[in-house]
N, C-alpha and C. Protein backbone atom coordinates (compact mmCIF):
# COMPACT_ATOMS: atom_id res chain seq x y z
N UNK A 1 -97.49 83.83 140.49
CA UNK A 1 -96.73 85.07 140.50
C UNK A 1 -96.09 85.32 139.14
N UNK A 2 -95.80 83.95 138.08
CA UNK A 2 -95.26 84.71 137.37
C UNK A 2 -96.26 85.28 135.91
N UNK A 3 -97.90 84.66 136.24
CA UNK A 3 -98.67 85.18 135.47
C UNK A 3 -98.50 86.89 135.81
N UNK A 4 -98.31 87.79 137.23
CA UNK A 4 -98.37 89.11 136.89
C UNK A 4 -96.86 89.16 136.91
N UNK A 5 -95.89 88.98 136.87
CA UNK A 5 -94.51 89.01 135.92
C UNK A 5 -94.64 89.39 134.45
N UNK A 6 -95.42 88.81 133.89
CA UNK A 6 -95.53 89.03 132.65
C UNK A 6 -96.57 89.74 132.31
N UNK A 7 -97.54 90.18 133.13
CA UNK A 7 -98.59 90.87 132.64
C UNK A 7 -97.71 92.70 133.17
N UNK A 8 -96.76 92.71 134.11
CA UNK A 8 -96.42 93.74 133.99
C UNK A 8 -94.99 93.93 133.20
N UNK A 9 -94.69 93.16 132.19
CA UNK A 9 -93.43 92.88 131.66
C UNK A 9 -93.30 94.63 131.12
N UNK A 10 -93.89 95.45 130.85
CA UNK A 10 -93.45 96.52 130.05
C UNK A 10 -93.89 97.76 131.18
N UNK A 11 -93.84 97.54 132.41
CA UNK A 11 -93.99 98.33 133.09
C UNK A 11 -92.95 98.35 134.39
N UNK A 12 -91.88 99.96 134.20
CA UNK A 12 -90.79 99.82 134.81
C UNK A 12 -90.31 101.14 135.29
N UNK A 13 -89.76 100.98 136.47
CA UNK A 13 -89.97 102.70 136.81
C UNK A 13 -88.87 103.81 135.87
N UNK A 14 -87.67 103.09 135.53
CA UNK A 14 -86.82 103.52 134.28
C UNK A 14 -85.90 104.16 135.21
N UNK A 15 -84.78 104.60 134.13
CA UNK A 15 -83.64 105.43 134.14
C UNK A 15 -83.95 106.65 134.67
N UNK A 16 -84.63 107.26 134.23
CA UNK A 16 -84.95 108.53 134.03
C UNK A 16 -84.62 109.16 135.78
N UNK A 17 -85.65 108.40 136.25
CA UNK A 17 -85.92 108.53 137.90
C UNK A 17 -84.88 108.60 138.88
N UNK A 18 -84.24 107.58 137.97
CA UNK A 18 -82.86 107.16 139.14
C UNK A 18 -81.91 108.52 139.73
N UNK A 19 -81.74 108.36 141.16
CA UNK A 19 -81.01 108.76 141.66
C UNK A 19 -79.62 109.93 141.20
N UNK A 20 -79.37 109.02 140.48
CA UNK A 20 -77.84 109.40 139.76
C UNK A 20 -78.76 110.48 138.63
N UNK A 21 -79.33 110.70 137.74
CA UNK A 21 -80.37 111.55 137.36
C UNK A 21 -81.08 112.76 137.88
N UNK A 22 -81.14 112.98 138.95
CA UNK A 22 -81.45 113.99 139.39
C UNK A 22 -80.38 115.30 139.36
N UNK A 23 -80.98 116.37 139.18
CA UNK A 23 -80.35 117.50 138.81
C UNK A 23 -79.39 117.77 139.96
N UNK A 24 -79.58 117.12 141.35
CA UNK A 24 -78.57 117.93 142.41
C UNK A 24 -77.42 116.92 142.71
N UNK A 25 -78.12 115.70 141.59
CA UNK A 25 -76.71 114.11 142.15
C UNK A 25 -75.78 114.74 140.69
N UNK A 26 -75.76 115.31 139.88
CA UNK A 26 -74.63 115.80 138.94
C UNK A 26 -73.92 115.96 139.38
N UNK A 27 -72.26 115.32 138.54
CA UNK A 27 -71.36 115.85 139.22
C UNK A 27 -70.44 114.76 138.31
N UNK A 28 -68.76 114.89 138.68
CA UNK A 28 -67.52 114.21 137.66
C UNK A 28 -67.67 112.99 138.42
N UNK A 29 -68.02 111.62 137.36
CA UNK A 29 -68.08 110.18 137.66
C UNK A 29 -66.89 109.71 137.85
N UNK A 30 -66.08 110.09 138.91
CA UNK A 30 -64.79 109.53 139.07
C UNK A 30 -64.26 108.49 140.49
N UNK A 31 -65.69 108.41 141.37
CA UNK A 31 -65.35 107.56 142.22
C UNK A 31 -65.66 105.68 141.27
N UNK A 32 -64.16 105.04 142.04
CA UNK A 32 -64.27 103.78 141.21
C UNK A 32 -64.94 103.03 142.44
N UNK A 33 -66.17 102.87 142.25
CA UNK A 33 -67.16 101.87 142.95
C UNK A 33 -66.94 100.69 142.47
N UNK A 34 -66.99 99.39 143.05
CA UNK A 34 -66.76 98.26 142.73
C UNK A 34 -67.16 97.38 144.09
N UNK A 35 -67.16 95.96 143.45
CA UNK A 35 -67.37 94.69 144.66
C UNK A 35 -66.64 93.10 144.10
N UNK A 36 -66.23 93.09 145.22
CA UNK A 36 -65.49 91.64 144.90
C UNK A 36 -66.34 90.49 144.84
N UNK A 37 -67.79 91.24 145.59
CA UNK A 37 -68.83 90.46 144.69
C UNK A 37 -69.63 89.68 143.30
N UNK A 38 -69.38 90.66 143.22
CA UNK A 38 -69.79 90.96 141.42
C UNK A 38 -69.20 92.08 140.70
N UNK A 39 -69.17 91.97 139.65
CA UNK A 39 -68.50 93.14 138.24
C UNK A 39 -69.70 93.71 137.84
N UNK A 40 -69.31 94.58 137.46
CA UNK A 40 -70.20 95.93 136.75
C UNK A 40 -71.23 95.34 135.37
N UNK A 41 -72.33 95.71 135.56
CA UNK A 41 -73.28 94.90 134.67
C UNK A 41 -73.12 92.97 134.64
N UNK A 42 -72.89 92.46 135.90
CA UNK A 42 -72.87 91.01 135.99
C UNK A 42 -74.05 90.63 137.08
N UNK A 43 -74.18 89.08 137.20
CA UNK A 43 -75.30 88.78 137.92
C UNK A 43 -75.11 89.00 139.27
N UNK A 44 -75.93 89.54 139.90
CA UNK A 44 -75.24 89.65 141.72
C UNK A 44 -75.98 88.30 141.99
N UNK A 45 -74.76 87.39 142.96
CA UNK A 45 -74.93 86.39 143.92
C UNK A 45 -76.22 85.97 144.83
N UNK A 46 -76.87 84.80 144.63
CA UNK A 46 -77.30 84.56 145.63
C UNK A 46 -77.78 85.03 147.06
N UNK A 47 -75.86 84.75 147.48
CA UNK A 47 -76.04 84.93 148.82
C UNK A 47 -76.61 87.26 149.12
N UNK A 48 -76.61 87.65 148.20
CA UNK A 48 -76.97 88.98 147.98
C UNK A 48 -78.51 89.40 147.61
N UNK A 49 -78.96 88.45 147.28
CA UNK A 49 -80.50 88.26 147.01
C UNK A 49 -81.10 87.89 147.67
N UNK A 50 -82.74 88.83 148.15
CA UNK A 50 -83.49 88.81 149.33
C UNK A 50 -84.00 87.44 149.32
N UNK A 51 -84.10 86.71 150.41
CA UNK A 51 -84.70 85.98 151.06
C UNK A 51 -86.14 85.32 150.50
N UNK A 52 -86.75 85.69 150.24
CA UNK A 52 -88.07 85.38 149.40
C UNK A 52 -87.73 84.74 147.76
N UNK A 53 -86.42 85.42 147.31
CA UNK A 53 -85.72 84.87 146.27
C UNK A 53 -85.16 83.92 146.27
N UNK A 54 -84.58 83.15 147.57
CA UNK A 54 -83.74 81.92 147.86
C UNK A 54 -82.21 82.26 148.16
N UNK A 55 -81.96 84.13 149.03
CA UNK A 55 -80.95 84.28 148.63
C UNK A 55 -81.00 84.52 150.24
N UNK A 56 -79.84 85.11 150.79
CA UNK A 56 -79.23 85.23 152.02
C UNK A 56 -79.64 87.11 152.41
N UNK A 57 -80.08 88.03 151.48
CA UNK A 57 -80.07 88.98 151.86
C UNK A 57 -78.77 89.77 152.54
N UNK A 58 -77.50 89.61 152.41
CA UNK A 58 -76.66 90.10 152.78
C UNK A 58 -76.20 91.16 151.68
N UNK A 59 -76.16 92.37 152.73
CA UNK A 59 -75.70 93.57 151.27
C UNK A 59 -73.82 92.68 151.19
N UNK A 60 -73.62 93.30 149.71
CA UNK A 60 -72.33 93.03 149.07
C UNK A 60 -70.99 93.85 149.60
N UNK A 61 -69.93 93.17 149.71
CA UNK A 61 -68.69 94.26 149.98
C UNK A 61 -68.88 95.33 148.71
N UNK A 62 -68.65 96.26 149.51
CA UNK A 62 -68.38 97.58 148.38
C UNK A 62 -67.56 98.29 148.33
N UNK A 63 -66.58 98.67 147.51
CA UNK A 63 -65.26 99.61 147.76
C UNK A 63 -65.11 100.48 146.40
N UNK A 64 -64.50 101.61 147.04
CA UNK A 64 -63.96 102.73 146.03
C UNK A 64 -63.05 103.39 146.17
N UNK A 65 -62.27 104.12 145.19
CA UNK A 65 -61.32 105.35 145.50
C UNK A 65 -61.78 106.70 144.65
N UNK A 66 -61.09 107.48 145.20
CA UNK A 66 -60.40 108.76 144.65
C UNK A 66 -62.24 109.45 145.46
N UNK A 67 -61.90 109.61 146.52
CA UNK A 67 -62.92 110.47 147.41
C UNK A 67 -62.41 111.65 146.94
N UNK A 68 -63.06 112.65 146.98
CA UNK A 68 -62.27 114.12 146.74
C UNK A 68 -62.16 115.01 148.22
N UNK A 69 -61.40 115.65 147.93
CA UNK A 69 -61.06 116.61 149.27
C UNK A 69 -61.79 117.83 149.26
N UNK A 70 -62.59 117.62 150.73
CA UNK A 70 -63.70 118.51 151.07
C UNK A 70 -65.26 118.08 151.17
N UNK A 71 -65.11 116.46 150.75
CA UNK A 71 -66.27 115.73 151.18
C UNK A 71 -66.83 115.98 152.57
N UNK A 72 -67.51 116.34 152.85
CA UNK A 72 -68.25 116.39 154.20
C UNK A 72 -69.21 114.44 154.33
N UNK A 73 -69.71 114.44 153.17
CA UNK A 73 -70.16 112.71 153.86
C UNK A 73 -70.54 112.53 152.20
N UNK A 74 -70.81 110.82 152.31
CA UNK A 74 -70.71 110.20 151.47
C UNK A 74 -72.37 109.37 151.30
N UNK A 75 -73.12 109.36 150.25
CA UNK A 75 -74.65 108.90 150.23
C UNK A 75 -74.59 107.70 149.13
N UNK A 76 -74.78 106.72 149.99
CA UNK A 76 -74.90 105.34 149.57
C UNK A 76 -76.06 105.09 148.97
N UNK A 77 -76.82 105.19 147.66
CA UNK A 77 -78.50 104.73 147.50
C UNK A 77 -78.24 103.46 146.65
N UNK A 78 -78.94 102.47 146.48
CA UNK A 78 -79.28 101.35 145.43
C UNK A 78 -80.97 101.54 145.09
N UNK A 79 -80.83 101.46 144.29
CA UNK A 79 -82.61 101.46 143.21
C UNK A 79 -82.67 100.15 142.59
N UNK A 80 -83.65 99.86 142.57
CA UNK A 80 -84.15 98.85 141.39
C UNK A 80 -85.26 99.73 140.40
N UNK A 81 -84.03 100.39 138.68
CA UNK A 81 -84.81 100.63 138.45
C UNK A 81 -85.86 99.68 137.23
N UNK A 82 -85.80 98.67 137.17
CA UNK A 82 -87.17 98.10 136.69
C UNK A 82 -87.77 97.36 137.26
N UNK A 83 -88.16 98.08 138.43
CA UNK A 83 -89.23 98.00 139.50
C UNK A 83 -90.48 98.35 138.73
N UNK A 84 -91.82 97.23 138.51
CA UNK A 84 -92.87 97.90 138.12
C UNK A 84 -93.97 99.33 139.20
N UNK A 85 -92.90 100.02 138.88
CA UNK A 85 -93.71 101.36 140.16
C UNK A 85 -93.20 102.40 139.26
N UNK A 86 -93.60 103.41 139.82
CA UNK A 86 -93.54 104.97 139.06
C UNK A 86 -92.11 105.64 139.17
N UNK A 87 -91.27 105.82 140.09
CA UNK A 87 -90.27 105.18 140.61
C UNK A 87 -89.49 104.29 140.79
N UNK A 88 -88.01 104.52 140.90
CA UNK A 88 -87.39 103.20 141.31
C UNK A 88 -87.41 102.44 142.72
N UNK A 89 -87.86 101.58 142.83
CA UNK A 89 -87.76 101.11 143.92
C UNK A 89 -86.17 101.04 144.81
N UNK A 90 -85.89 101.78 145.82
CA UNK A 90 -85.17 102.09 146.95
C UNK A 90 -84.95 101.01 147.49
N UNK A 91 -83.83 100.26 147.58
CA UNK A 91 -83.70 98.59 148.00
C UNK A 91 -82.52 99.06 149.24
N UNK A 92 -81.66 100.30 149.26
CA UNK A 92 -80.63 100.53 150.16
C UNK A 92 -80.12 101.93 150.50
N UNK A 93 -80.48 102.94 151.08
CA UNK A 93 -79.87 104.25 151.72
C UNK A 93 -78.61 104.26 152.40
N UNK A 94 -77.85 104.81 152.60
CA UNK A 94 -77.03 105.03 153.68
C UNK A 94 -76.37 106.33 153.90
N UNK A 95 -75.86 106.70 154.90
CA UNK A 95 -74.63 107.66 154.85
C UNK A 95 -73.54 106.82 155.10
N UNK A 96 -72.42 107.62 154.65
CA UNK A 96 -70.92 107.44 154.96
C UNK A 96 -70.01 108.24 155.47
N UNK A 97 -69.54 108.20 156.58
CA UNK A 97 -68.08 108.90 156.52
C UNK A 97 -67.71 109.05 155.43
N UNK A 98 -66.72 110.41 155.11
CA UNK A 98 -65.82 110.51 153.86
C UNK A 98 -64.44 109.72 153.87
N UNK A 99 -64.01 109.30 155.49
CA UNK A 99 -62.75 107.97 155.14
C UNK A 99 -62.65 107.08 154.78
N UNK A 100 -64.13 106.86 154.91
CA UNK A 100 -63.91 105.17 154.33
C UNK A 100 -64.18 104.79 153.02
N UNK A 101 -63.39 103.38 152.52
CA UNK A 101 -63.11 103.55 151.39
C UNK A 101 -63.72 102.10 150.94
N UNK A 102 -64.20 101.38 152.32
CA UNK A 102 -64.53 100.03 152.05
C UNK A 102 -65.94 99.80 152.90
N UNK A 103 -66.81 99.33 152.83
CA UNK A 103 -67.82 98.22 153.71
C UNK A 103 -67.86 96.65 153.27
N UNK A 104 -67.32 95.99 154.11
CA UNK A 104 -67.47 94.61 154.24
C UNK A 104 -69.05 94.24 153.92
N UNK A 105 -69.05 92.67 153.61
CA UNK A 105 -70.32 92.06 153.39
C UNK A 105 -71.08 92.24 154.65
N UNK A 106 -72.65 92.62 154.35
CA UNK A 106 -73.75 92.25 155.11
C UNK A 106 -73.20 93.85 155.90
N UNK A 107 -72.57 94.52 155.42
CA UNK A 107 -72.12 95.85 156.21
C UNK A 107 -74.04 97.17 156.55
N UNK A 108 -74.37 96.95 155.34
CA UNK A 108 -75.79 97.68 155.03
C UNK A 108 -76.63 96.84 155.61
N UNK A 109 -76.81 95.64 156.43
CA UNK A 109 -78.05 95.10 157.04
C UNK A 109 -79.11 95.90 157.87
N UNK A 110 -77.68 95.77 159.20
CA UNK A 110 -78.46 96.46 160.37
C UNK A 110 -78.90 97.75 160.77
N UNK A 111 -79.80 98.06 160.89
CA UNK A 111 -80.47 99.63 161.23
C UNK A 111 -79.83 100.19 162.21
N UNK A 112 -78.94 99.25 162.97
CA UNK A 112 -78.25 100.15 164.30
C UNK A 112 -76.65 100.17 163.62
N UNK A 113 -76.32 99.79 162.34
CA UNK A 113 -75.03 99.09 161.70
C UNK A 113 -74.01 99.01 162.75
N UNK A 114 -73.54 97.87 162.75
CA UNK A 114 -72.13 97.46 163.48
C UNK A 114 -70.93 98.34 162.82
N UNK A 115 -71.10 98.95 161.99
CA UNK A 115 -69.68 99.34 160.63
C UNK A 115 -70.00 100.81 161.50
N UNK A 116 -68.71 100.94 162.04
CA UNK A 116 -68.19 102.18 162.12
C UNK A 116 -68.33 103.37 161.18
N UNK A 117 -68.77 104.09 161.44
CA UNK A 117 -69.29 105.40 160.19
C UNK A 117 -69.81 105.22 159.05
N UNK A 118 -71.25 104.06 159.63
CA UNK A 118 -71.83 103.89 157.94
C UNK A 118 -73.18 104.48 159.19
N UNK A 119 -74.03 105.07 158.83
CA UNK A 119 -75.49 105.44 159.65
C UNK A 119 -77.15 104.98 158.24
N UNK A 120 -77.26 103.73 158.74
CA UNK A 120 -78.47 103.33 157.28
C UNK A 120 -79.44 103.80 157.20
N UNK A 121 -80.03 104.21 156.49
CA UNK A 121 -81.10 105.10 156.41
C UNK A 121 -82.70 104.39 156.27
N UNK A 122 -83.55 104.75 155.58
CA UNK A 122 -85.10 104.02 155.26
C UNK A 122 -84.43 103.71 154.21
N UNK A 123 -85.17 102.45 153.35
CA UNK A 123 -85.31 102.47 152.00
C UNK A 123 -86.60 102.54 151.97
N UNK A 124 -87.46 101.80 150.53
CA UNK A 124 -88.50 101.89 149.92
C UNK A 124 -89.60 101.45 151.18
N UNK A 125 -89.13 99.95 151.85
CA UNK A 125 -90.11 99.61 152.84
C UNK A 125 -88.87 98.79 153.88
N UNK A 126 -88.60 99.54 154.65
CA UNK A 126 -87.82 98.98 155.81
C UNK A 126 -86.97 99.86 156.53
N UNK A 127 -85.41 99.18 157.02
CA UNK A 127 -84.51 99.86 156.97
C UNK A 127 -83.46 99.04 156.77
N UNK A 128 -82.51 99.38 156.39
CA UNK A 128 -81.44 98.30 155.80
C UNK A 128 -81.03 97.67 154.70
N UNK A 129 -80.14 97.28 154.15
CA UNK A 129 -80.34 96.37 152.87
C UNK A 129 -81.77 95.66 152.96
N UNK A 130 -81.78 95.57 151.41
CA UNK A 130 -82.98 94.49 150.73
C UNK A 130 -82.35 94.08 149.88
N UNK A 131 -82.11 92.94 149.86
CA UNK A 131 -81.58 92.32 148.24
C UNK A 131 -82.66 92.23 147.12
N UNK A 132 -82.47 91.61 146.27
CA UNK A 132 -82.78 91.71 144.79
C UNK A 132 -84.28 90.67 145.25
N UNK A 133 -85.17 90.77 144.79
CA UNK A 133 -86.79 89.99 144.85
C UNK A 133 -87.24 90.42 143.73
N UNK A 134 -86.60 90.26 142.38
CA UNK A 134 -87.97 90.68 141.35
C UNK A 134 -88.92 89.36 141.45
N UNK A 135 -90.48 90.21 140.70
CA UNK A 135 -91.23 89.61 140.50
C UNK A 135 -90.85 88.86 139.66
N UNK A 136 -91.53 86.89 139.91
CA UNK A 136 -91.33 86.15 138.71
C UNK A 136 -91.77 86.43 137.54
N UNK A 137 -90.84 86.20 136.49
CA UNK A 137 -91.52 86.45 134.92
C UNK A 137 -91.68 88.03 134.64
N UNK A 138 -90.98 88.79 135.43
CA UNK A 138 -91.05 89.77 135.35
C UNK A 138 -89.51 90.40 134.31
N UNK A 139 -88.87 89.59 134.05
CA UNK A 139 -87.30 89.73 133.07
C UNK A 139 -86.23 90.30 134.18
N UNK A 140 -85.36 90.57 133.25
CA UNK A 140 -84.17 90.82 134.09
C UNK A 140 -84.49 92.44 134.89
N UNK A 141 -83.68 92.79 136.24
CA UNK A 141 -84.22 93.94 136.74
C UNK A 141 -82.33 94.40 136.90
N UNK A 142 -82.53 95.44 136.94
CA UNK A 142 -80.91 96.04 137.16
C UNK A 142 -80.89 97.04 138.07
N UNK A 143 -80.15 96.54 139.15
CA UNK A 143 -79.81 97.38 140.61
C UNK A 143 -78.52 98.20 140.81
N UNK A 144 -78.64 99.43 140.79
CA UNK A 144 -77.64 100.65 140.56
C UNK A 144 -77.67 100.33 142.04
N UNK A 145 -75.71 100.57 142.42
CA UNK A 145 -75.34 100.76 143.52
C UNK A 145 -74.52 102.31 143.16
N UNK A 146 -75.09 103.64 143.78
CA UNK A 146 -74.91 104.67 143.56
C UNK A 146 -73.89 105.19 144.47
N UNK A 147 -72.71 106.02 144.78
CA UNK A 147 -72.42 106.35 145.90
C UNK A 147 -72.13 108.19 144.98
N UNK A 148 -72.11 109.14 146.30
CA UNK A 148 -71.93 110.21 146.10
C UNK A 148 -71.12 110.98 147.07
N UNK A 149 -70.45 112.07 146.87
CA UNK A 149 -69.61 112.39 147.52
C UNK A 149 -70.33 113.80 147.73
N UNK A 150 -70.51 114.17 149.10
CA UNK A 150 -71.35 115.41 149.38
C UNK A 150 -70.91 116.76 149.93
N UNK A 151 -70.60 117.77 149.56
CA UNK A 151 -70.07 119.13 149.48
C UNK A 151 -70.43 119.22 151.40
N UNK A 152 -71.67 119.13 151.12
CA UNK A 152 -72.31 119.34 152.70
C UNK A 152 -73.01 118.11 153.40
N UNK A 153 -73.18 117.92 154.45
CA UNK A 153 -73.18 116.26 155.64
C UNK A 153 -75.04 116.68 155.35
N UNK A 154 -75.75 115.91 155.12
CA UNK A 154 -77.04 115.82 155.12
C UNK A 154 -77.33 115.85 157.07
N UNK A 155 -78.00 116.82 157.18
CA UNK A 155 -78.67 116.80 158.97
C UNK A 155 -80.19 116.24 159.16
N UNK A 156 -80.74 116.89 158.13
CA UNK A 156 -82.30 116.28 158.10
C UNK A 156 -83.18 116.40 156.77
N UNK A 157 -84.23 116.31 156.77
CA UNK A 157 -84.88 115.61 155.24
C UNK A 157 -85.52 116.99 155.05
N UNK A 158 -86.23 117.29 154.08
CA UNK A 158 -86.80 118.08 153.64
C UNK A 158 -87.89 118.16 153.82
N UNK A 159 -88.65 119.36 154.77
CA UNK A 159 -89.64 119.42 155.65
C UNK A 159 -89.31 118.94 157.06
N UNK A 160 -88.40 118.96 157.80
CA UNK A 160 -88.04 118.92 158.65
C UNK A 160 -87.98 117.60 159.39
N UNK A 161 -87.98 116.36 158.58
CA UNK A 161 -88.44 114.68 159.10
C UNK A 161 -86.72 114.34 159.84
N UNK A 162 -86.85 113.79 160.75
CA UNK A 162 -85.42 113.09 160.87
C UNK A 162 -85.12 112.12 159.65
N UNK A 163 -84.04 111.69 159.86
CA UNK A 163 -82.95 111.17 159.31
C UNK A 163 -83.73 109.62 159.14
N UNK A 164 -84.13 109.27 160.20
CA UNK A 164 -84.26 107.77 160.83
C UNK A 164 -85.60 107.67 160.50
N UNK A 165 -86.52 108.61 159.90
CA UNK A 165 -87.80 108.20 159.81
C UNK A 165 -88.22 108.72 158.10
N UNK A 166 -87.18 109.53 157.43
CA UNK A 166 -87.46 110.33 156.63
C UNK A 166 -87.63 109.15 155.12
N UNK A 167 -88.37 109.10 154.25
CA UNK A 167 -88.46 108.45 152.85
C UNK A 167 -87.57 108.51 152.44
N UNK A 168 -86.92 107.77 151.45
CA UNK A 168 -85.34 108.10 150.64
C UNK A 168 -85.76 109.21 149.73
N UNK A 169 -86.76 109.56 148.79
CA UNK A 169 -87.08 110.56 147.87
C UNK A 169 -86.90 111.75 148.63
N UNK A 170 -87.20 111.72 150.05
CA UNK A 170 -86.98 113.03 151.18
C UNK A 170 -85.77 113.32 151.34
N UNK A 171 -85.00 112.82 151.27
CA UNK A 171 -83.54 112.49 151.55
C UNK A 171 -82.93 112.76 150.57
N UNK A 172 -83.10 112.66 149.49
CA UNK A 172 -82.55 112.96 147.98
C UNK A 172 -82.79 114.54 147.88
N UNK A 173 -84.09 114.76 148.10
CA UNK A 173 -84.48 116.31 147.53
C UNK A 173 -83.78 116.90 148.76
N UNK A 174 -82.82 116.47 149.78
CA UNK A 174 -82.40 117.56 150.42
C UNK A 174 -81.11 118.02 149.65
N UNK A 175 -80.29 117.30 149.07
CA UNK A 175 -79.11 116.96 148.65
C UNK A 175 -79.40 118.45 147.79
N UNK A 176 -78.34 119.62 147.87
CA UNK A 176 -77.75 120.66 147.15
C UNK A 176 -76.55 120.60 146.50
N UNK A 177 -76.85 120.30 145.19
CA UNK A 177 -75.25 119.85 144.35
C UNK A 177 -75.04 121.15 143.64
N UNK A 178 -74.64 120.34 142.84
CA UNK A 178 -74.01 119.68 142.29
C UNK A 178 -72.98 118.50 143.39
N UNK A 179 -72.47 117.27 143.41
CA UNK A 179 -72.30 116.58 144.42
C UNK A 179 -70.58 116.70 143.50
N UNK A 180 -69.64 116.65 144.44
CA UNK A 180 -68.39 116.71 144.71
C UNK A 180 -67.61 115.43 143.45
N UNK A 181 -68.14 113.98 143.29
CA UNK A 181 -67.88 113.04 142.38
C UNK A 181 -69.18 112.32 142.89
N UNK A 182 -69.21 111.32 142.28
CA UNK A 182 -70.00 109.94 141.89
C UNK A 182 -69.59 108.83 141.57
N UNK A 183 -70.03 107.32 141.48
CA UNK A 183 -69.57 105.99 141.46
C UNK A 183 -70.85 105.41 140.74
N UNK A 184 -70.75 104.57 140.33
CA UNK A 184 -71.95 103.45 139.90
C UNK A 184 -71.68 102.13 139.79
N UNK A 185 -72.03 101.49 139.99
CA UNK A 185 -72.17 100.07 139.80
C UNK A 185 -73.16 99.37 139.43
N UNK A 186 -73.52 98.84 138.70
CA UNK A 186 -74.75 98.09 138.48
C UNK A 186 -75.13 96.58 138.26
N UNK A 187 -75.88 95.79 138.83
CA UNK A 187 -76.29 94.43 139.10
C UNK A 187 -77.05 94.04 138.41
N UNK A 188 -77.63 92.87 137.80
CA UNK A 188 -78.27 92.06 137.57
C UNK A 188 -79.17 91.03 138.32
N UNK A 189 -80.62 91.05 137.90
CA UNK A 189 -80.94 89.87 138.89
C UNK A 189 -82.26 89.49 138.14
N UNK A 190 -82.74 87.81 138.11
CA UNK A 190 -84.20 88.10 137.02
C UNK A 190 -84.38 86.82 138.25
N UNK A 191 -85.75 86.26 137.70
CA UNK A 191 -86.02 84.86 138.11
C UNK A 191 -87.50 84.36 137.79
């Protein structure tokens, strides 16, 4: 595995793509996203890294302030964007209530979530957190934990897919922003 690590070393879905990039996620970067996990551009943990990596797969506590008033709901995405794909690879969706200000560890697992007003969405291939699995020899990969604050509550995907079955890229292009604020956080993970 880590002979194609390195044979795709210069192939990465980039910035560009990401989430936070798109013309309708614009908006004032003033939600303070954070984890008592890890710090902003530091290595995320182990126990936060998928399973195939040697890690526990548990999504990370995540917390923020300064929600703004008139949020209707809150859109949780994580990307990996140097994912060798055309795209960033989608590792975590969610919605949020606009009260809450915290999710506990392993909060993003379950598809039915135990966490009171979190509803998880598809990611890239599942539902639920995915922790960090880069390919070996593939270098370091950096995982944006995005959150957004949404003018209007997302009901369904674009083209009419539910919620529960819809692609995250479906889910994004429904989003009409400019979005209310924004957060970022970003991870580390190689192997």
């Amino acid at each position: 595995m880590t002979i194609l690590g390195t044979l795709l070393k210069n192939k990465r879905a980039g910035e560009a793509n990401l989430a936070w990039n798109l013309p309708a996620m614009a908006g004032p970067e003033v939600l303070g996203l954070h984890s008592a996990n890890f710090a902003h551009e530091s290595v995320i943990p182990k126990a936060h890294v998928g399973k195939r990596a040697g890690g526990e797969n548990r999504s990370p506590a995540l917390a923020w302030n300064d929600t703004p008033e008139g949020t209707a709901e809150l859109l949780l995405v994580v990307e990996d964007i140097d994912s060798p794909t055309r795209t960033p690879f989608v590792h975590c969706a969610a919605l949020l209530e606009p009260d809450l200000v915290t999710l506990p560890t392993g909060a993003l697992n379950a598809a039915g979530s135990p966490v009171q007003g979190v509803r998880v969405l598809r990611s890239t291939m599942g539902r639920g957190y995915m922790g960090p699995e880069p390919i070996k020899g593939h270098g370091v990969h950096r995982y944006v934990f995005q959150l957004f604050a949404l003018p209007t509550a997302i009901t369904s995907a674009v083209g009419g897919a539910t919620l529960d079955t819809a692609k995250p890229r479906t889910v994004l292009a429904t989003v009409r922003g400019p979005v209310l604020a924004r957060g970022r956080l970003d991870g580390l993970y190689t192997r």
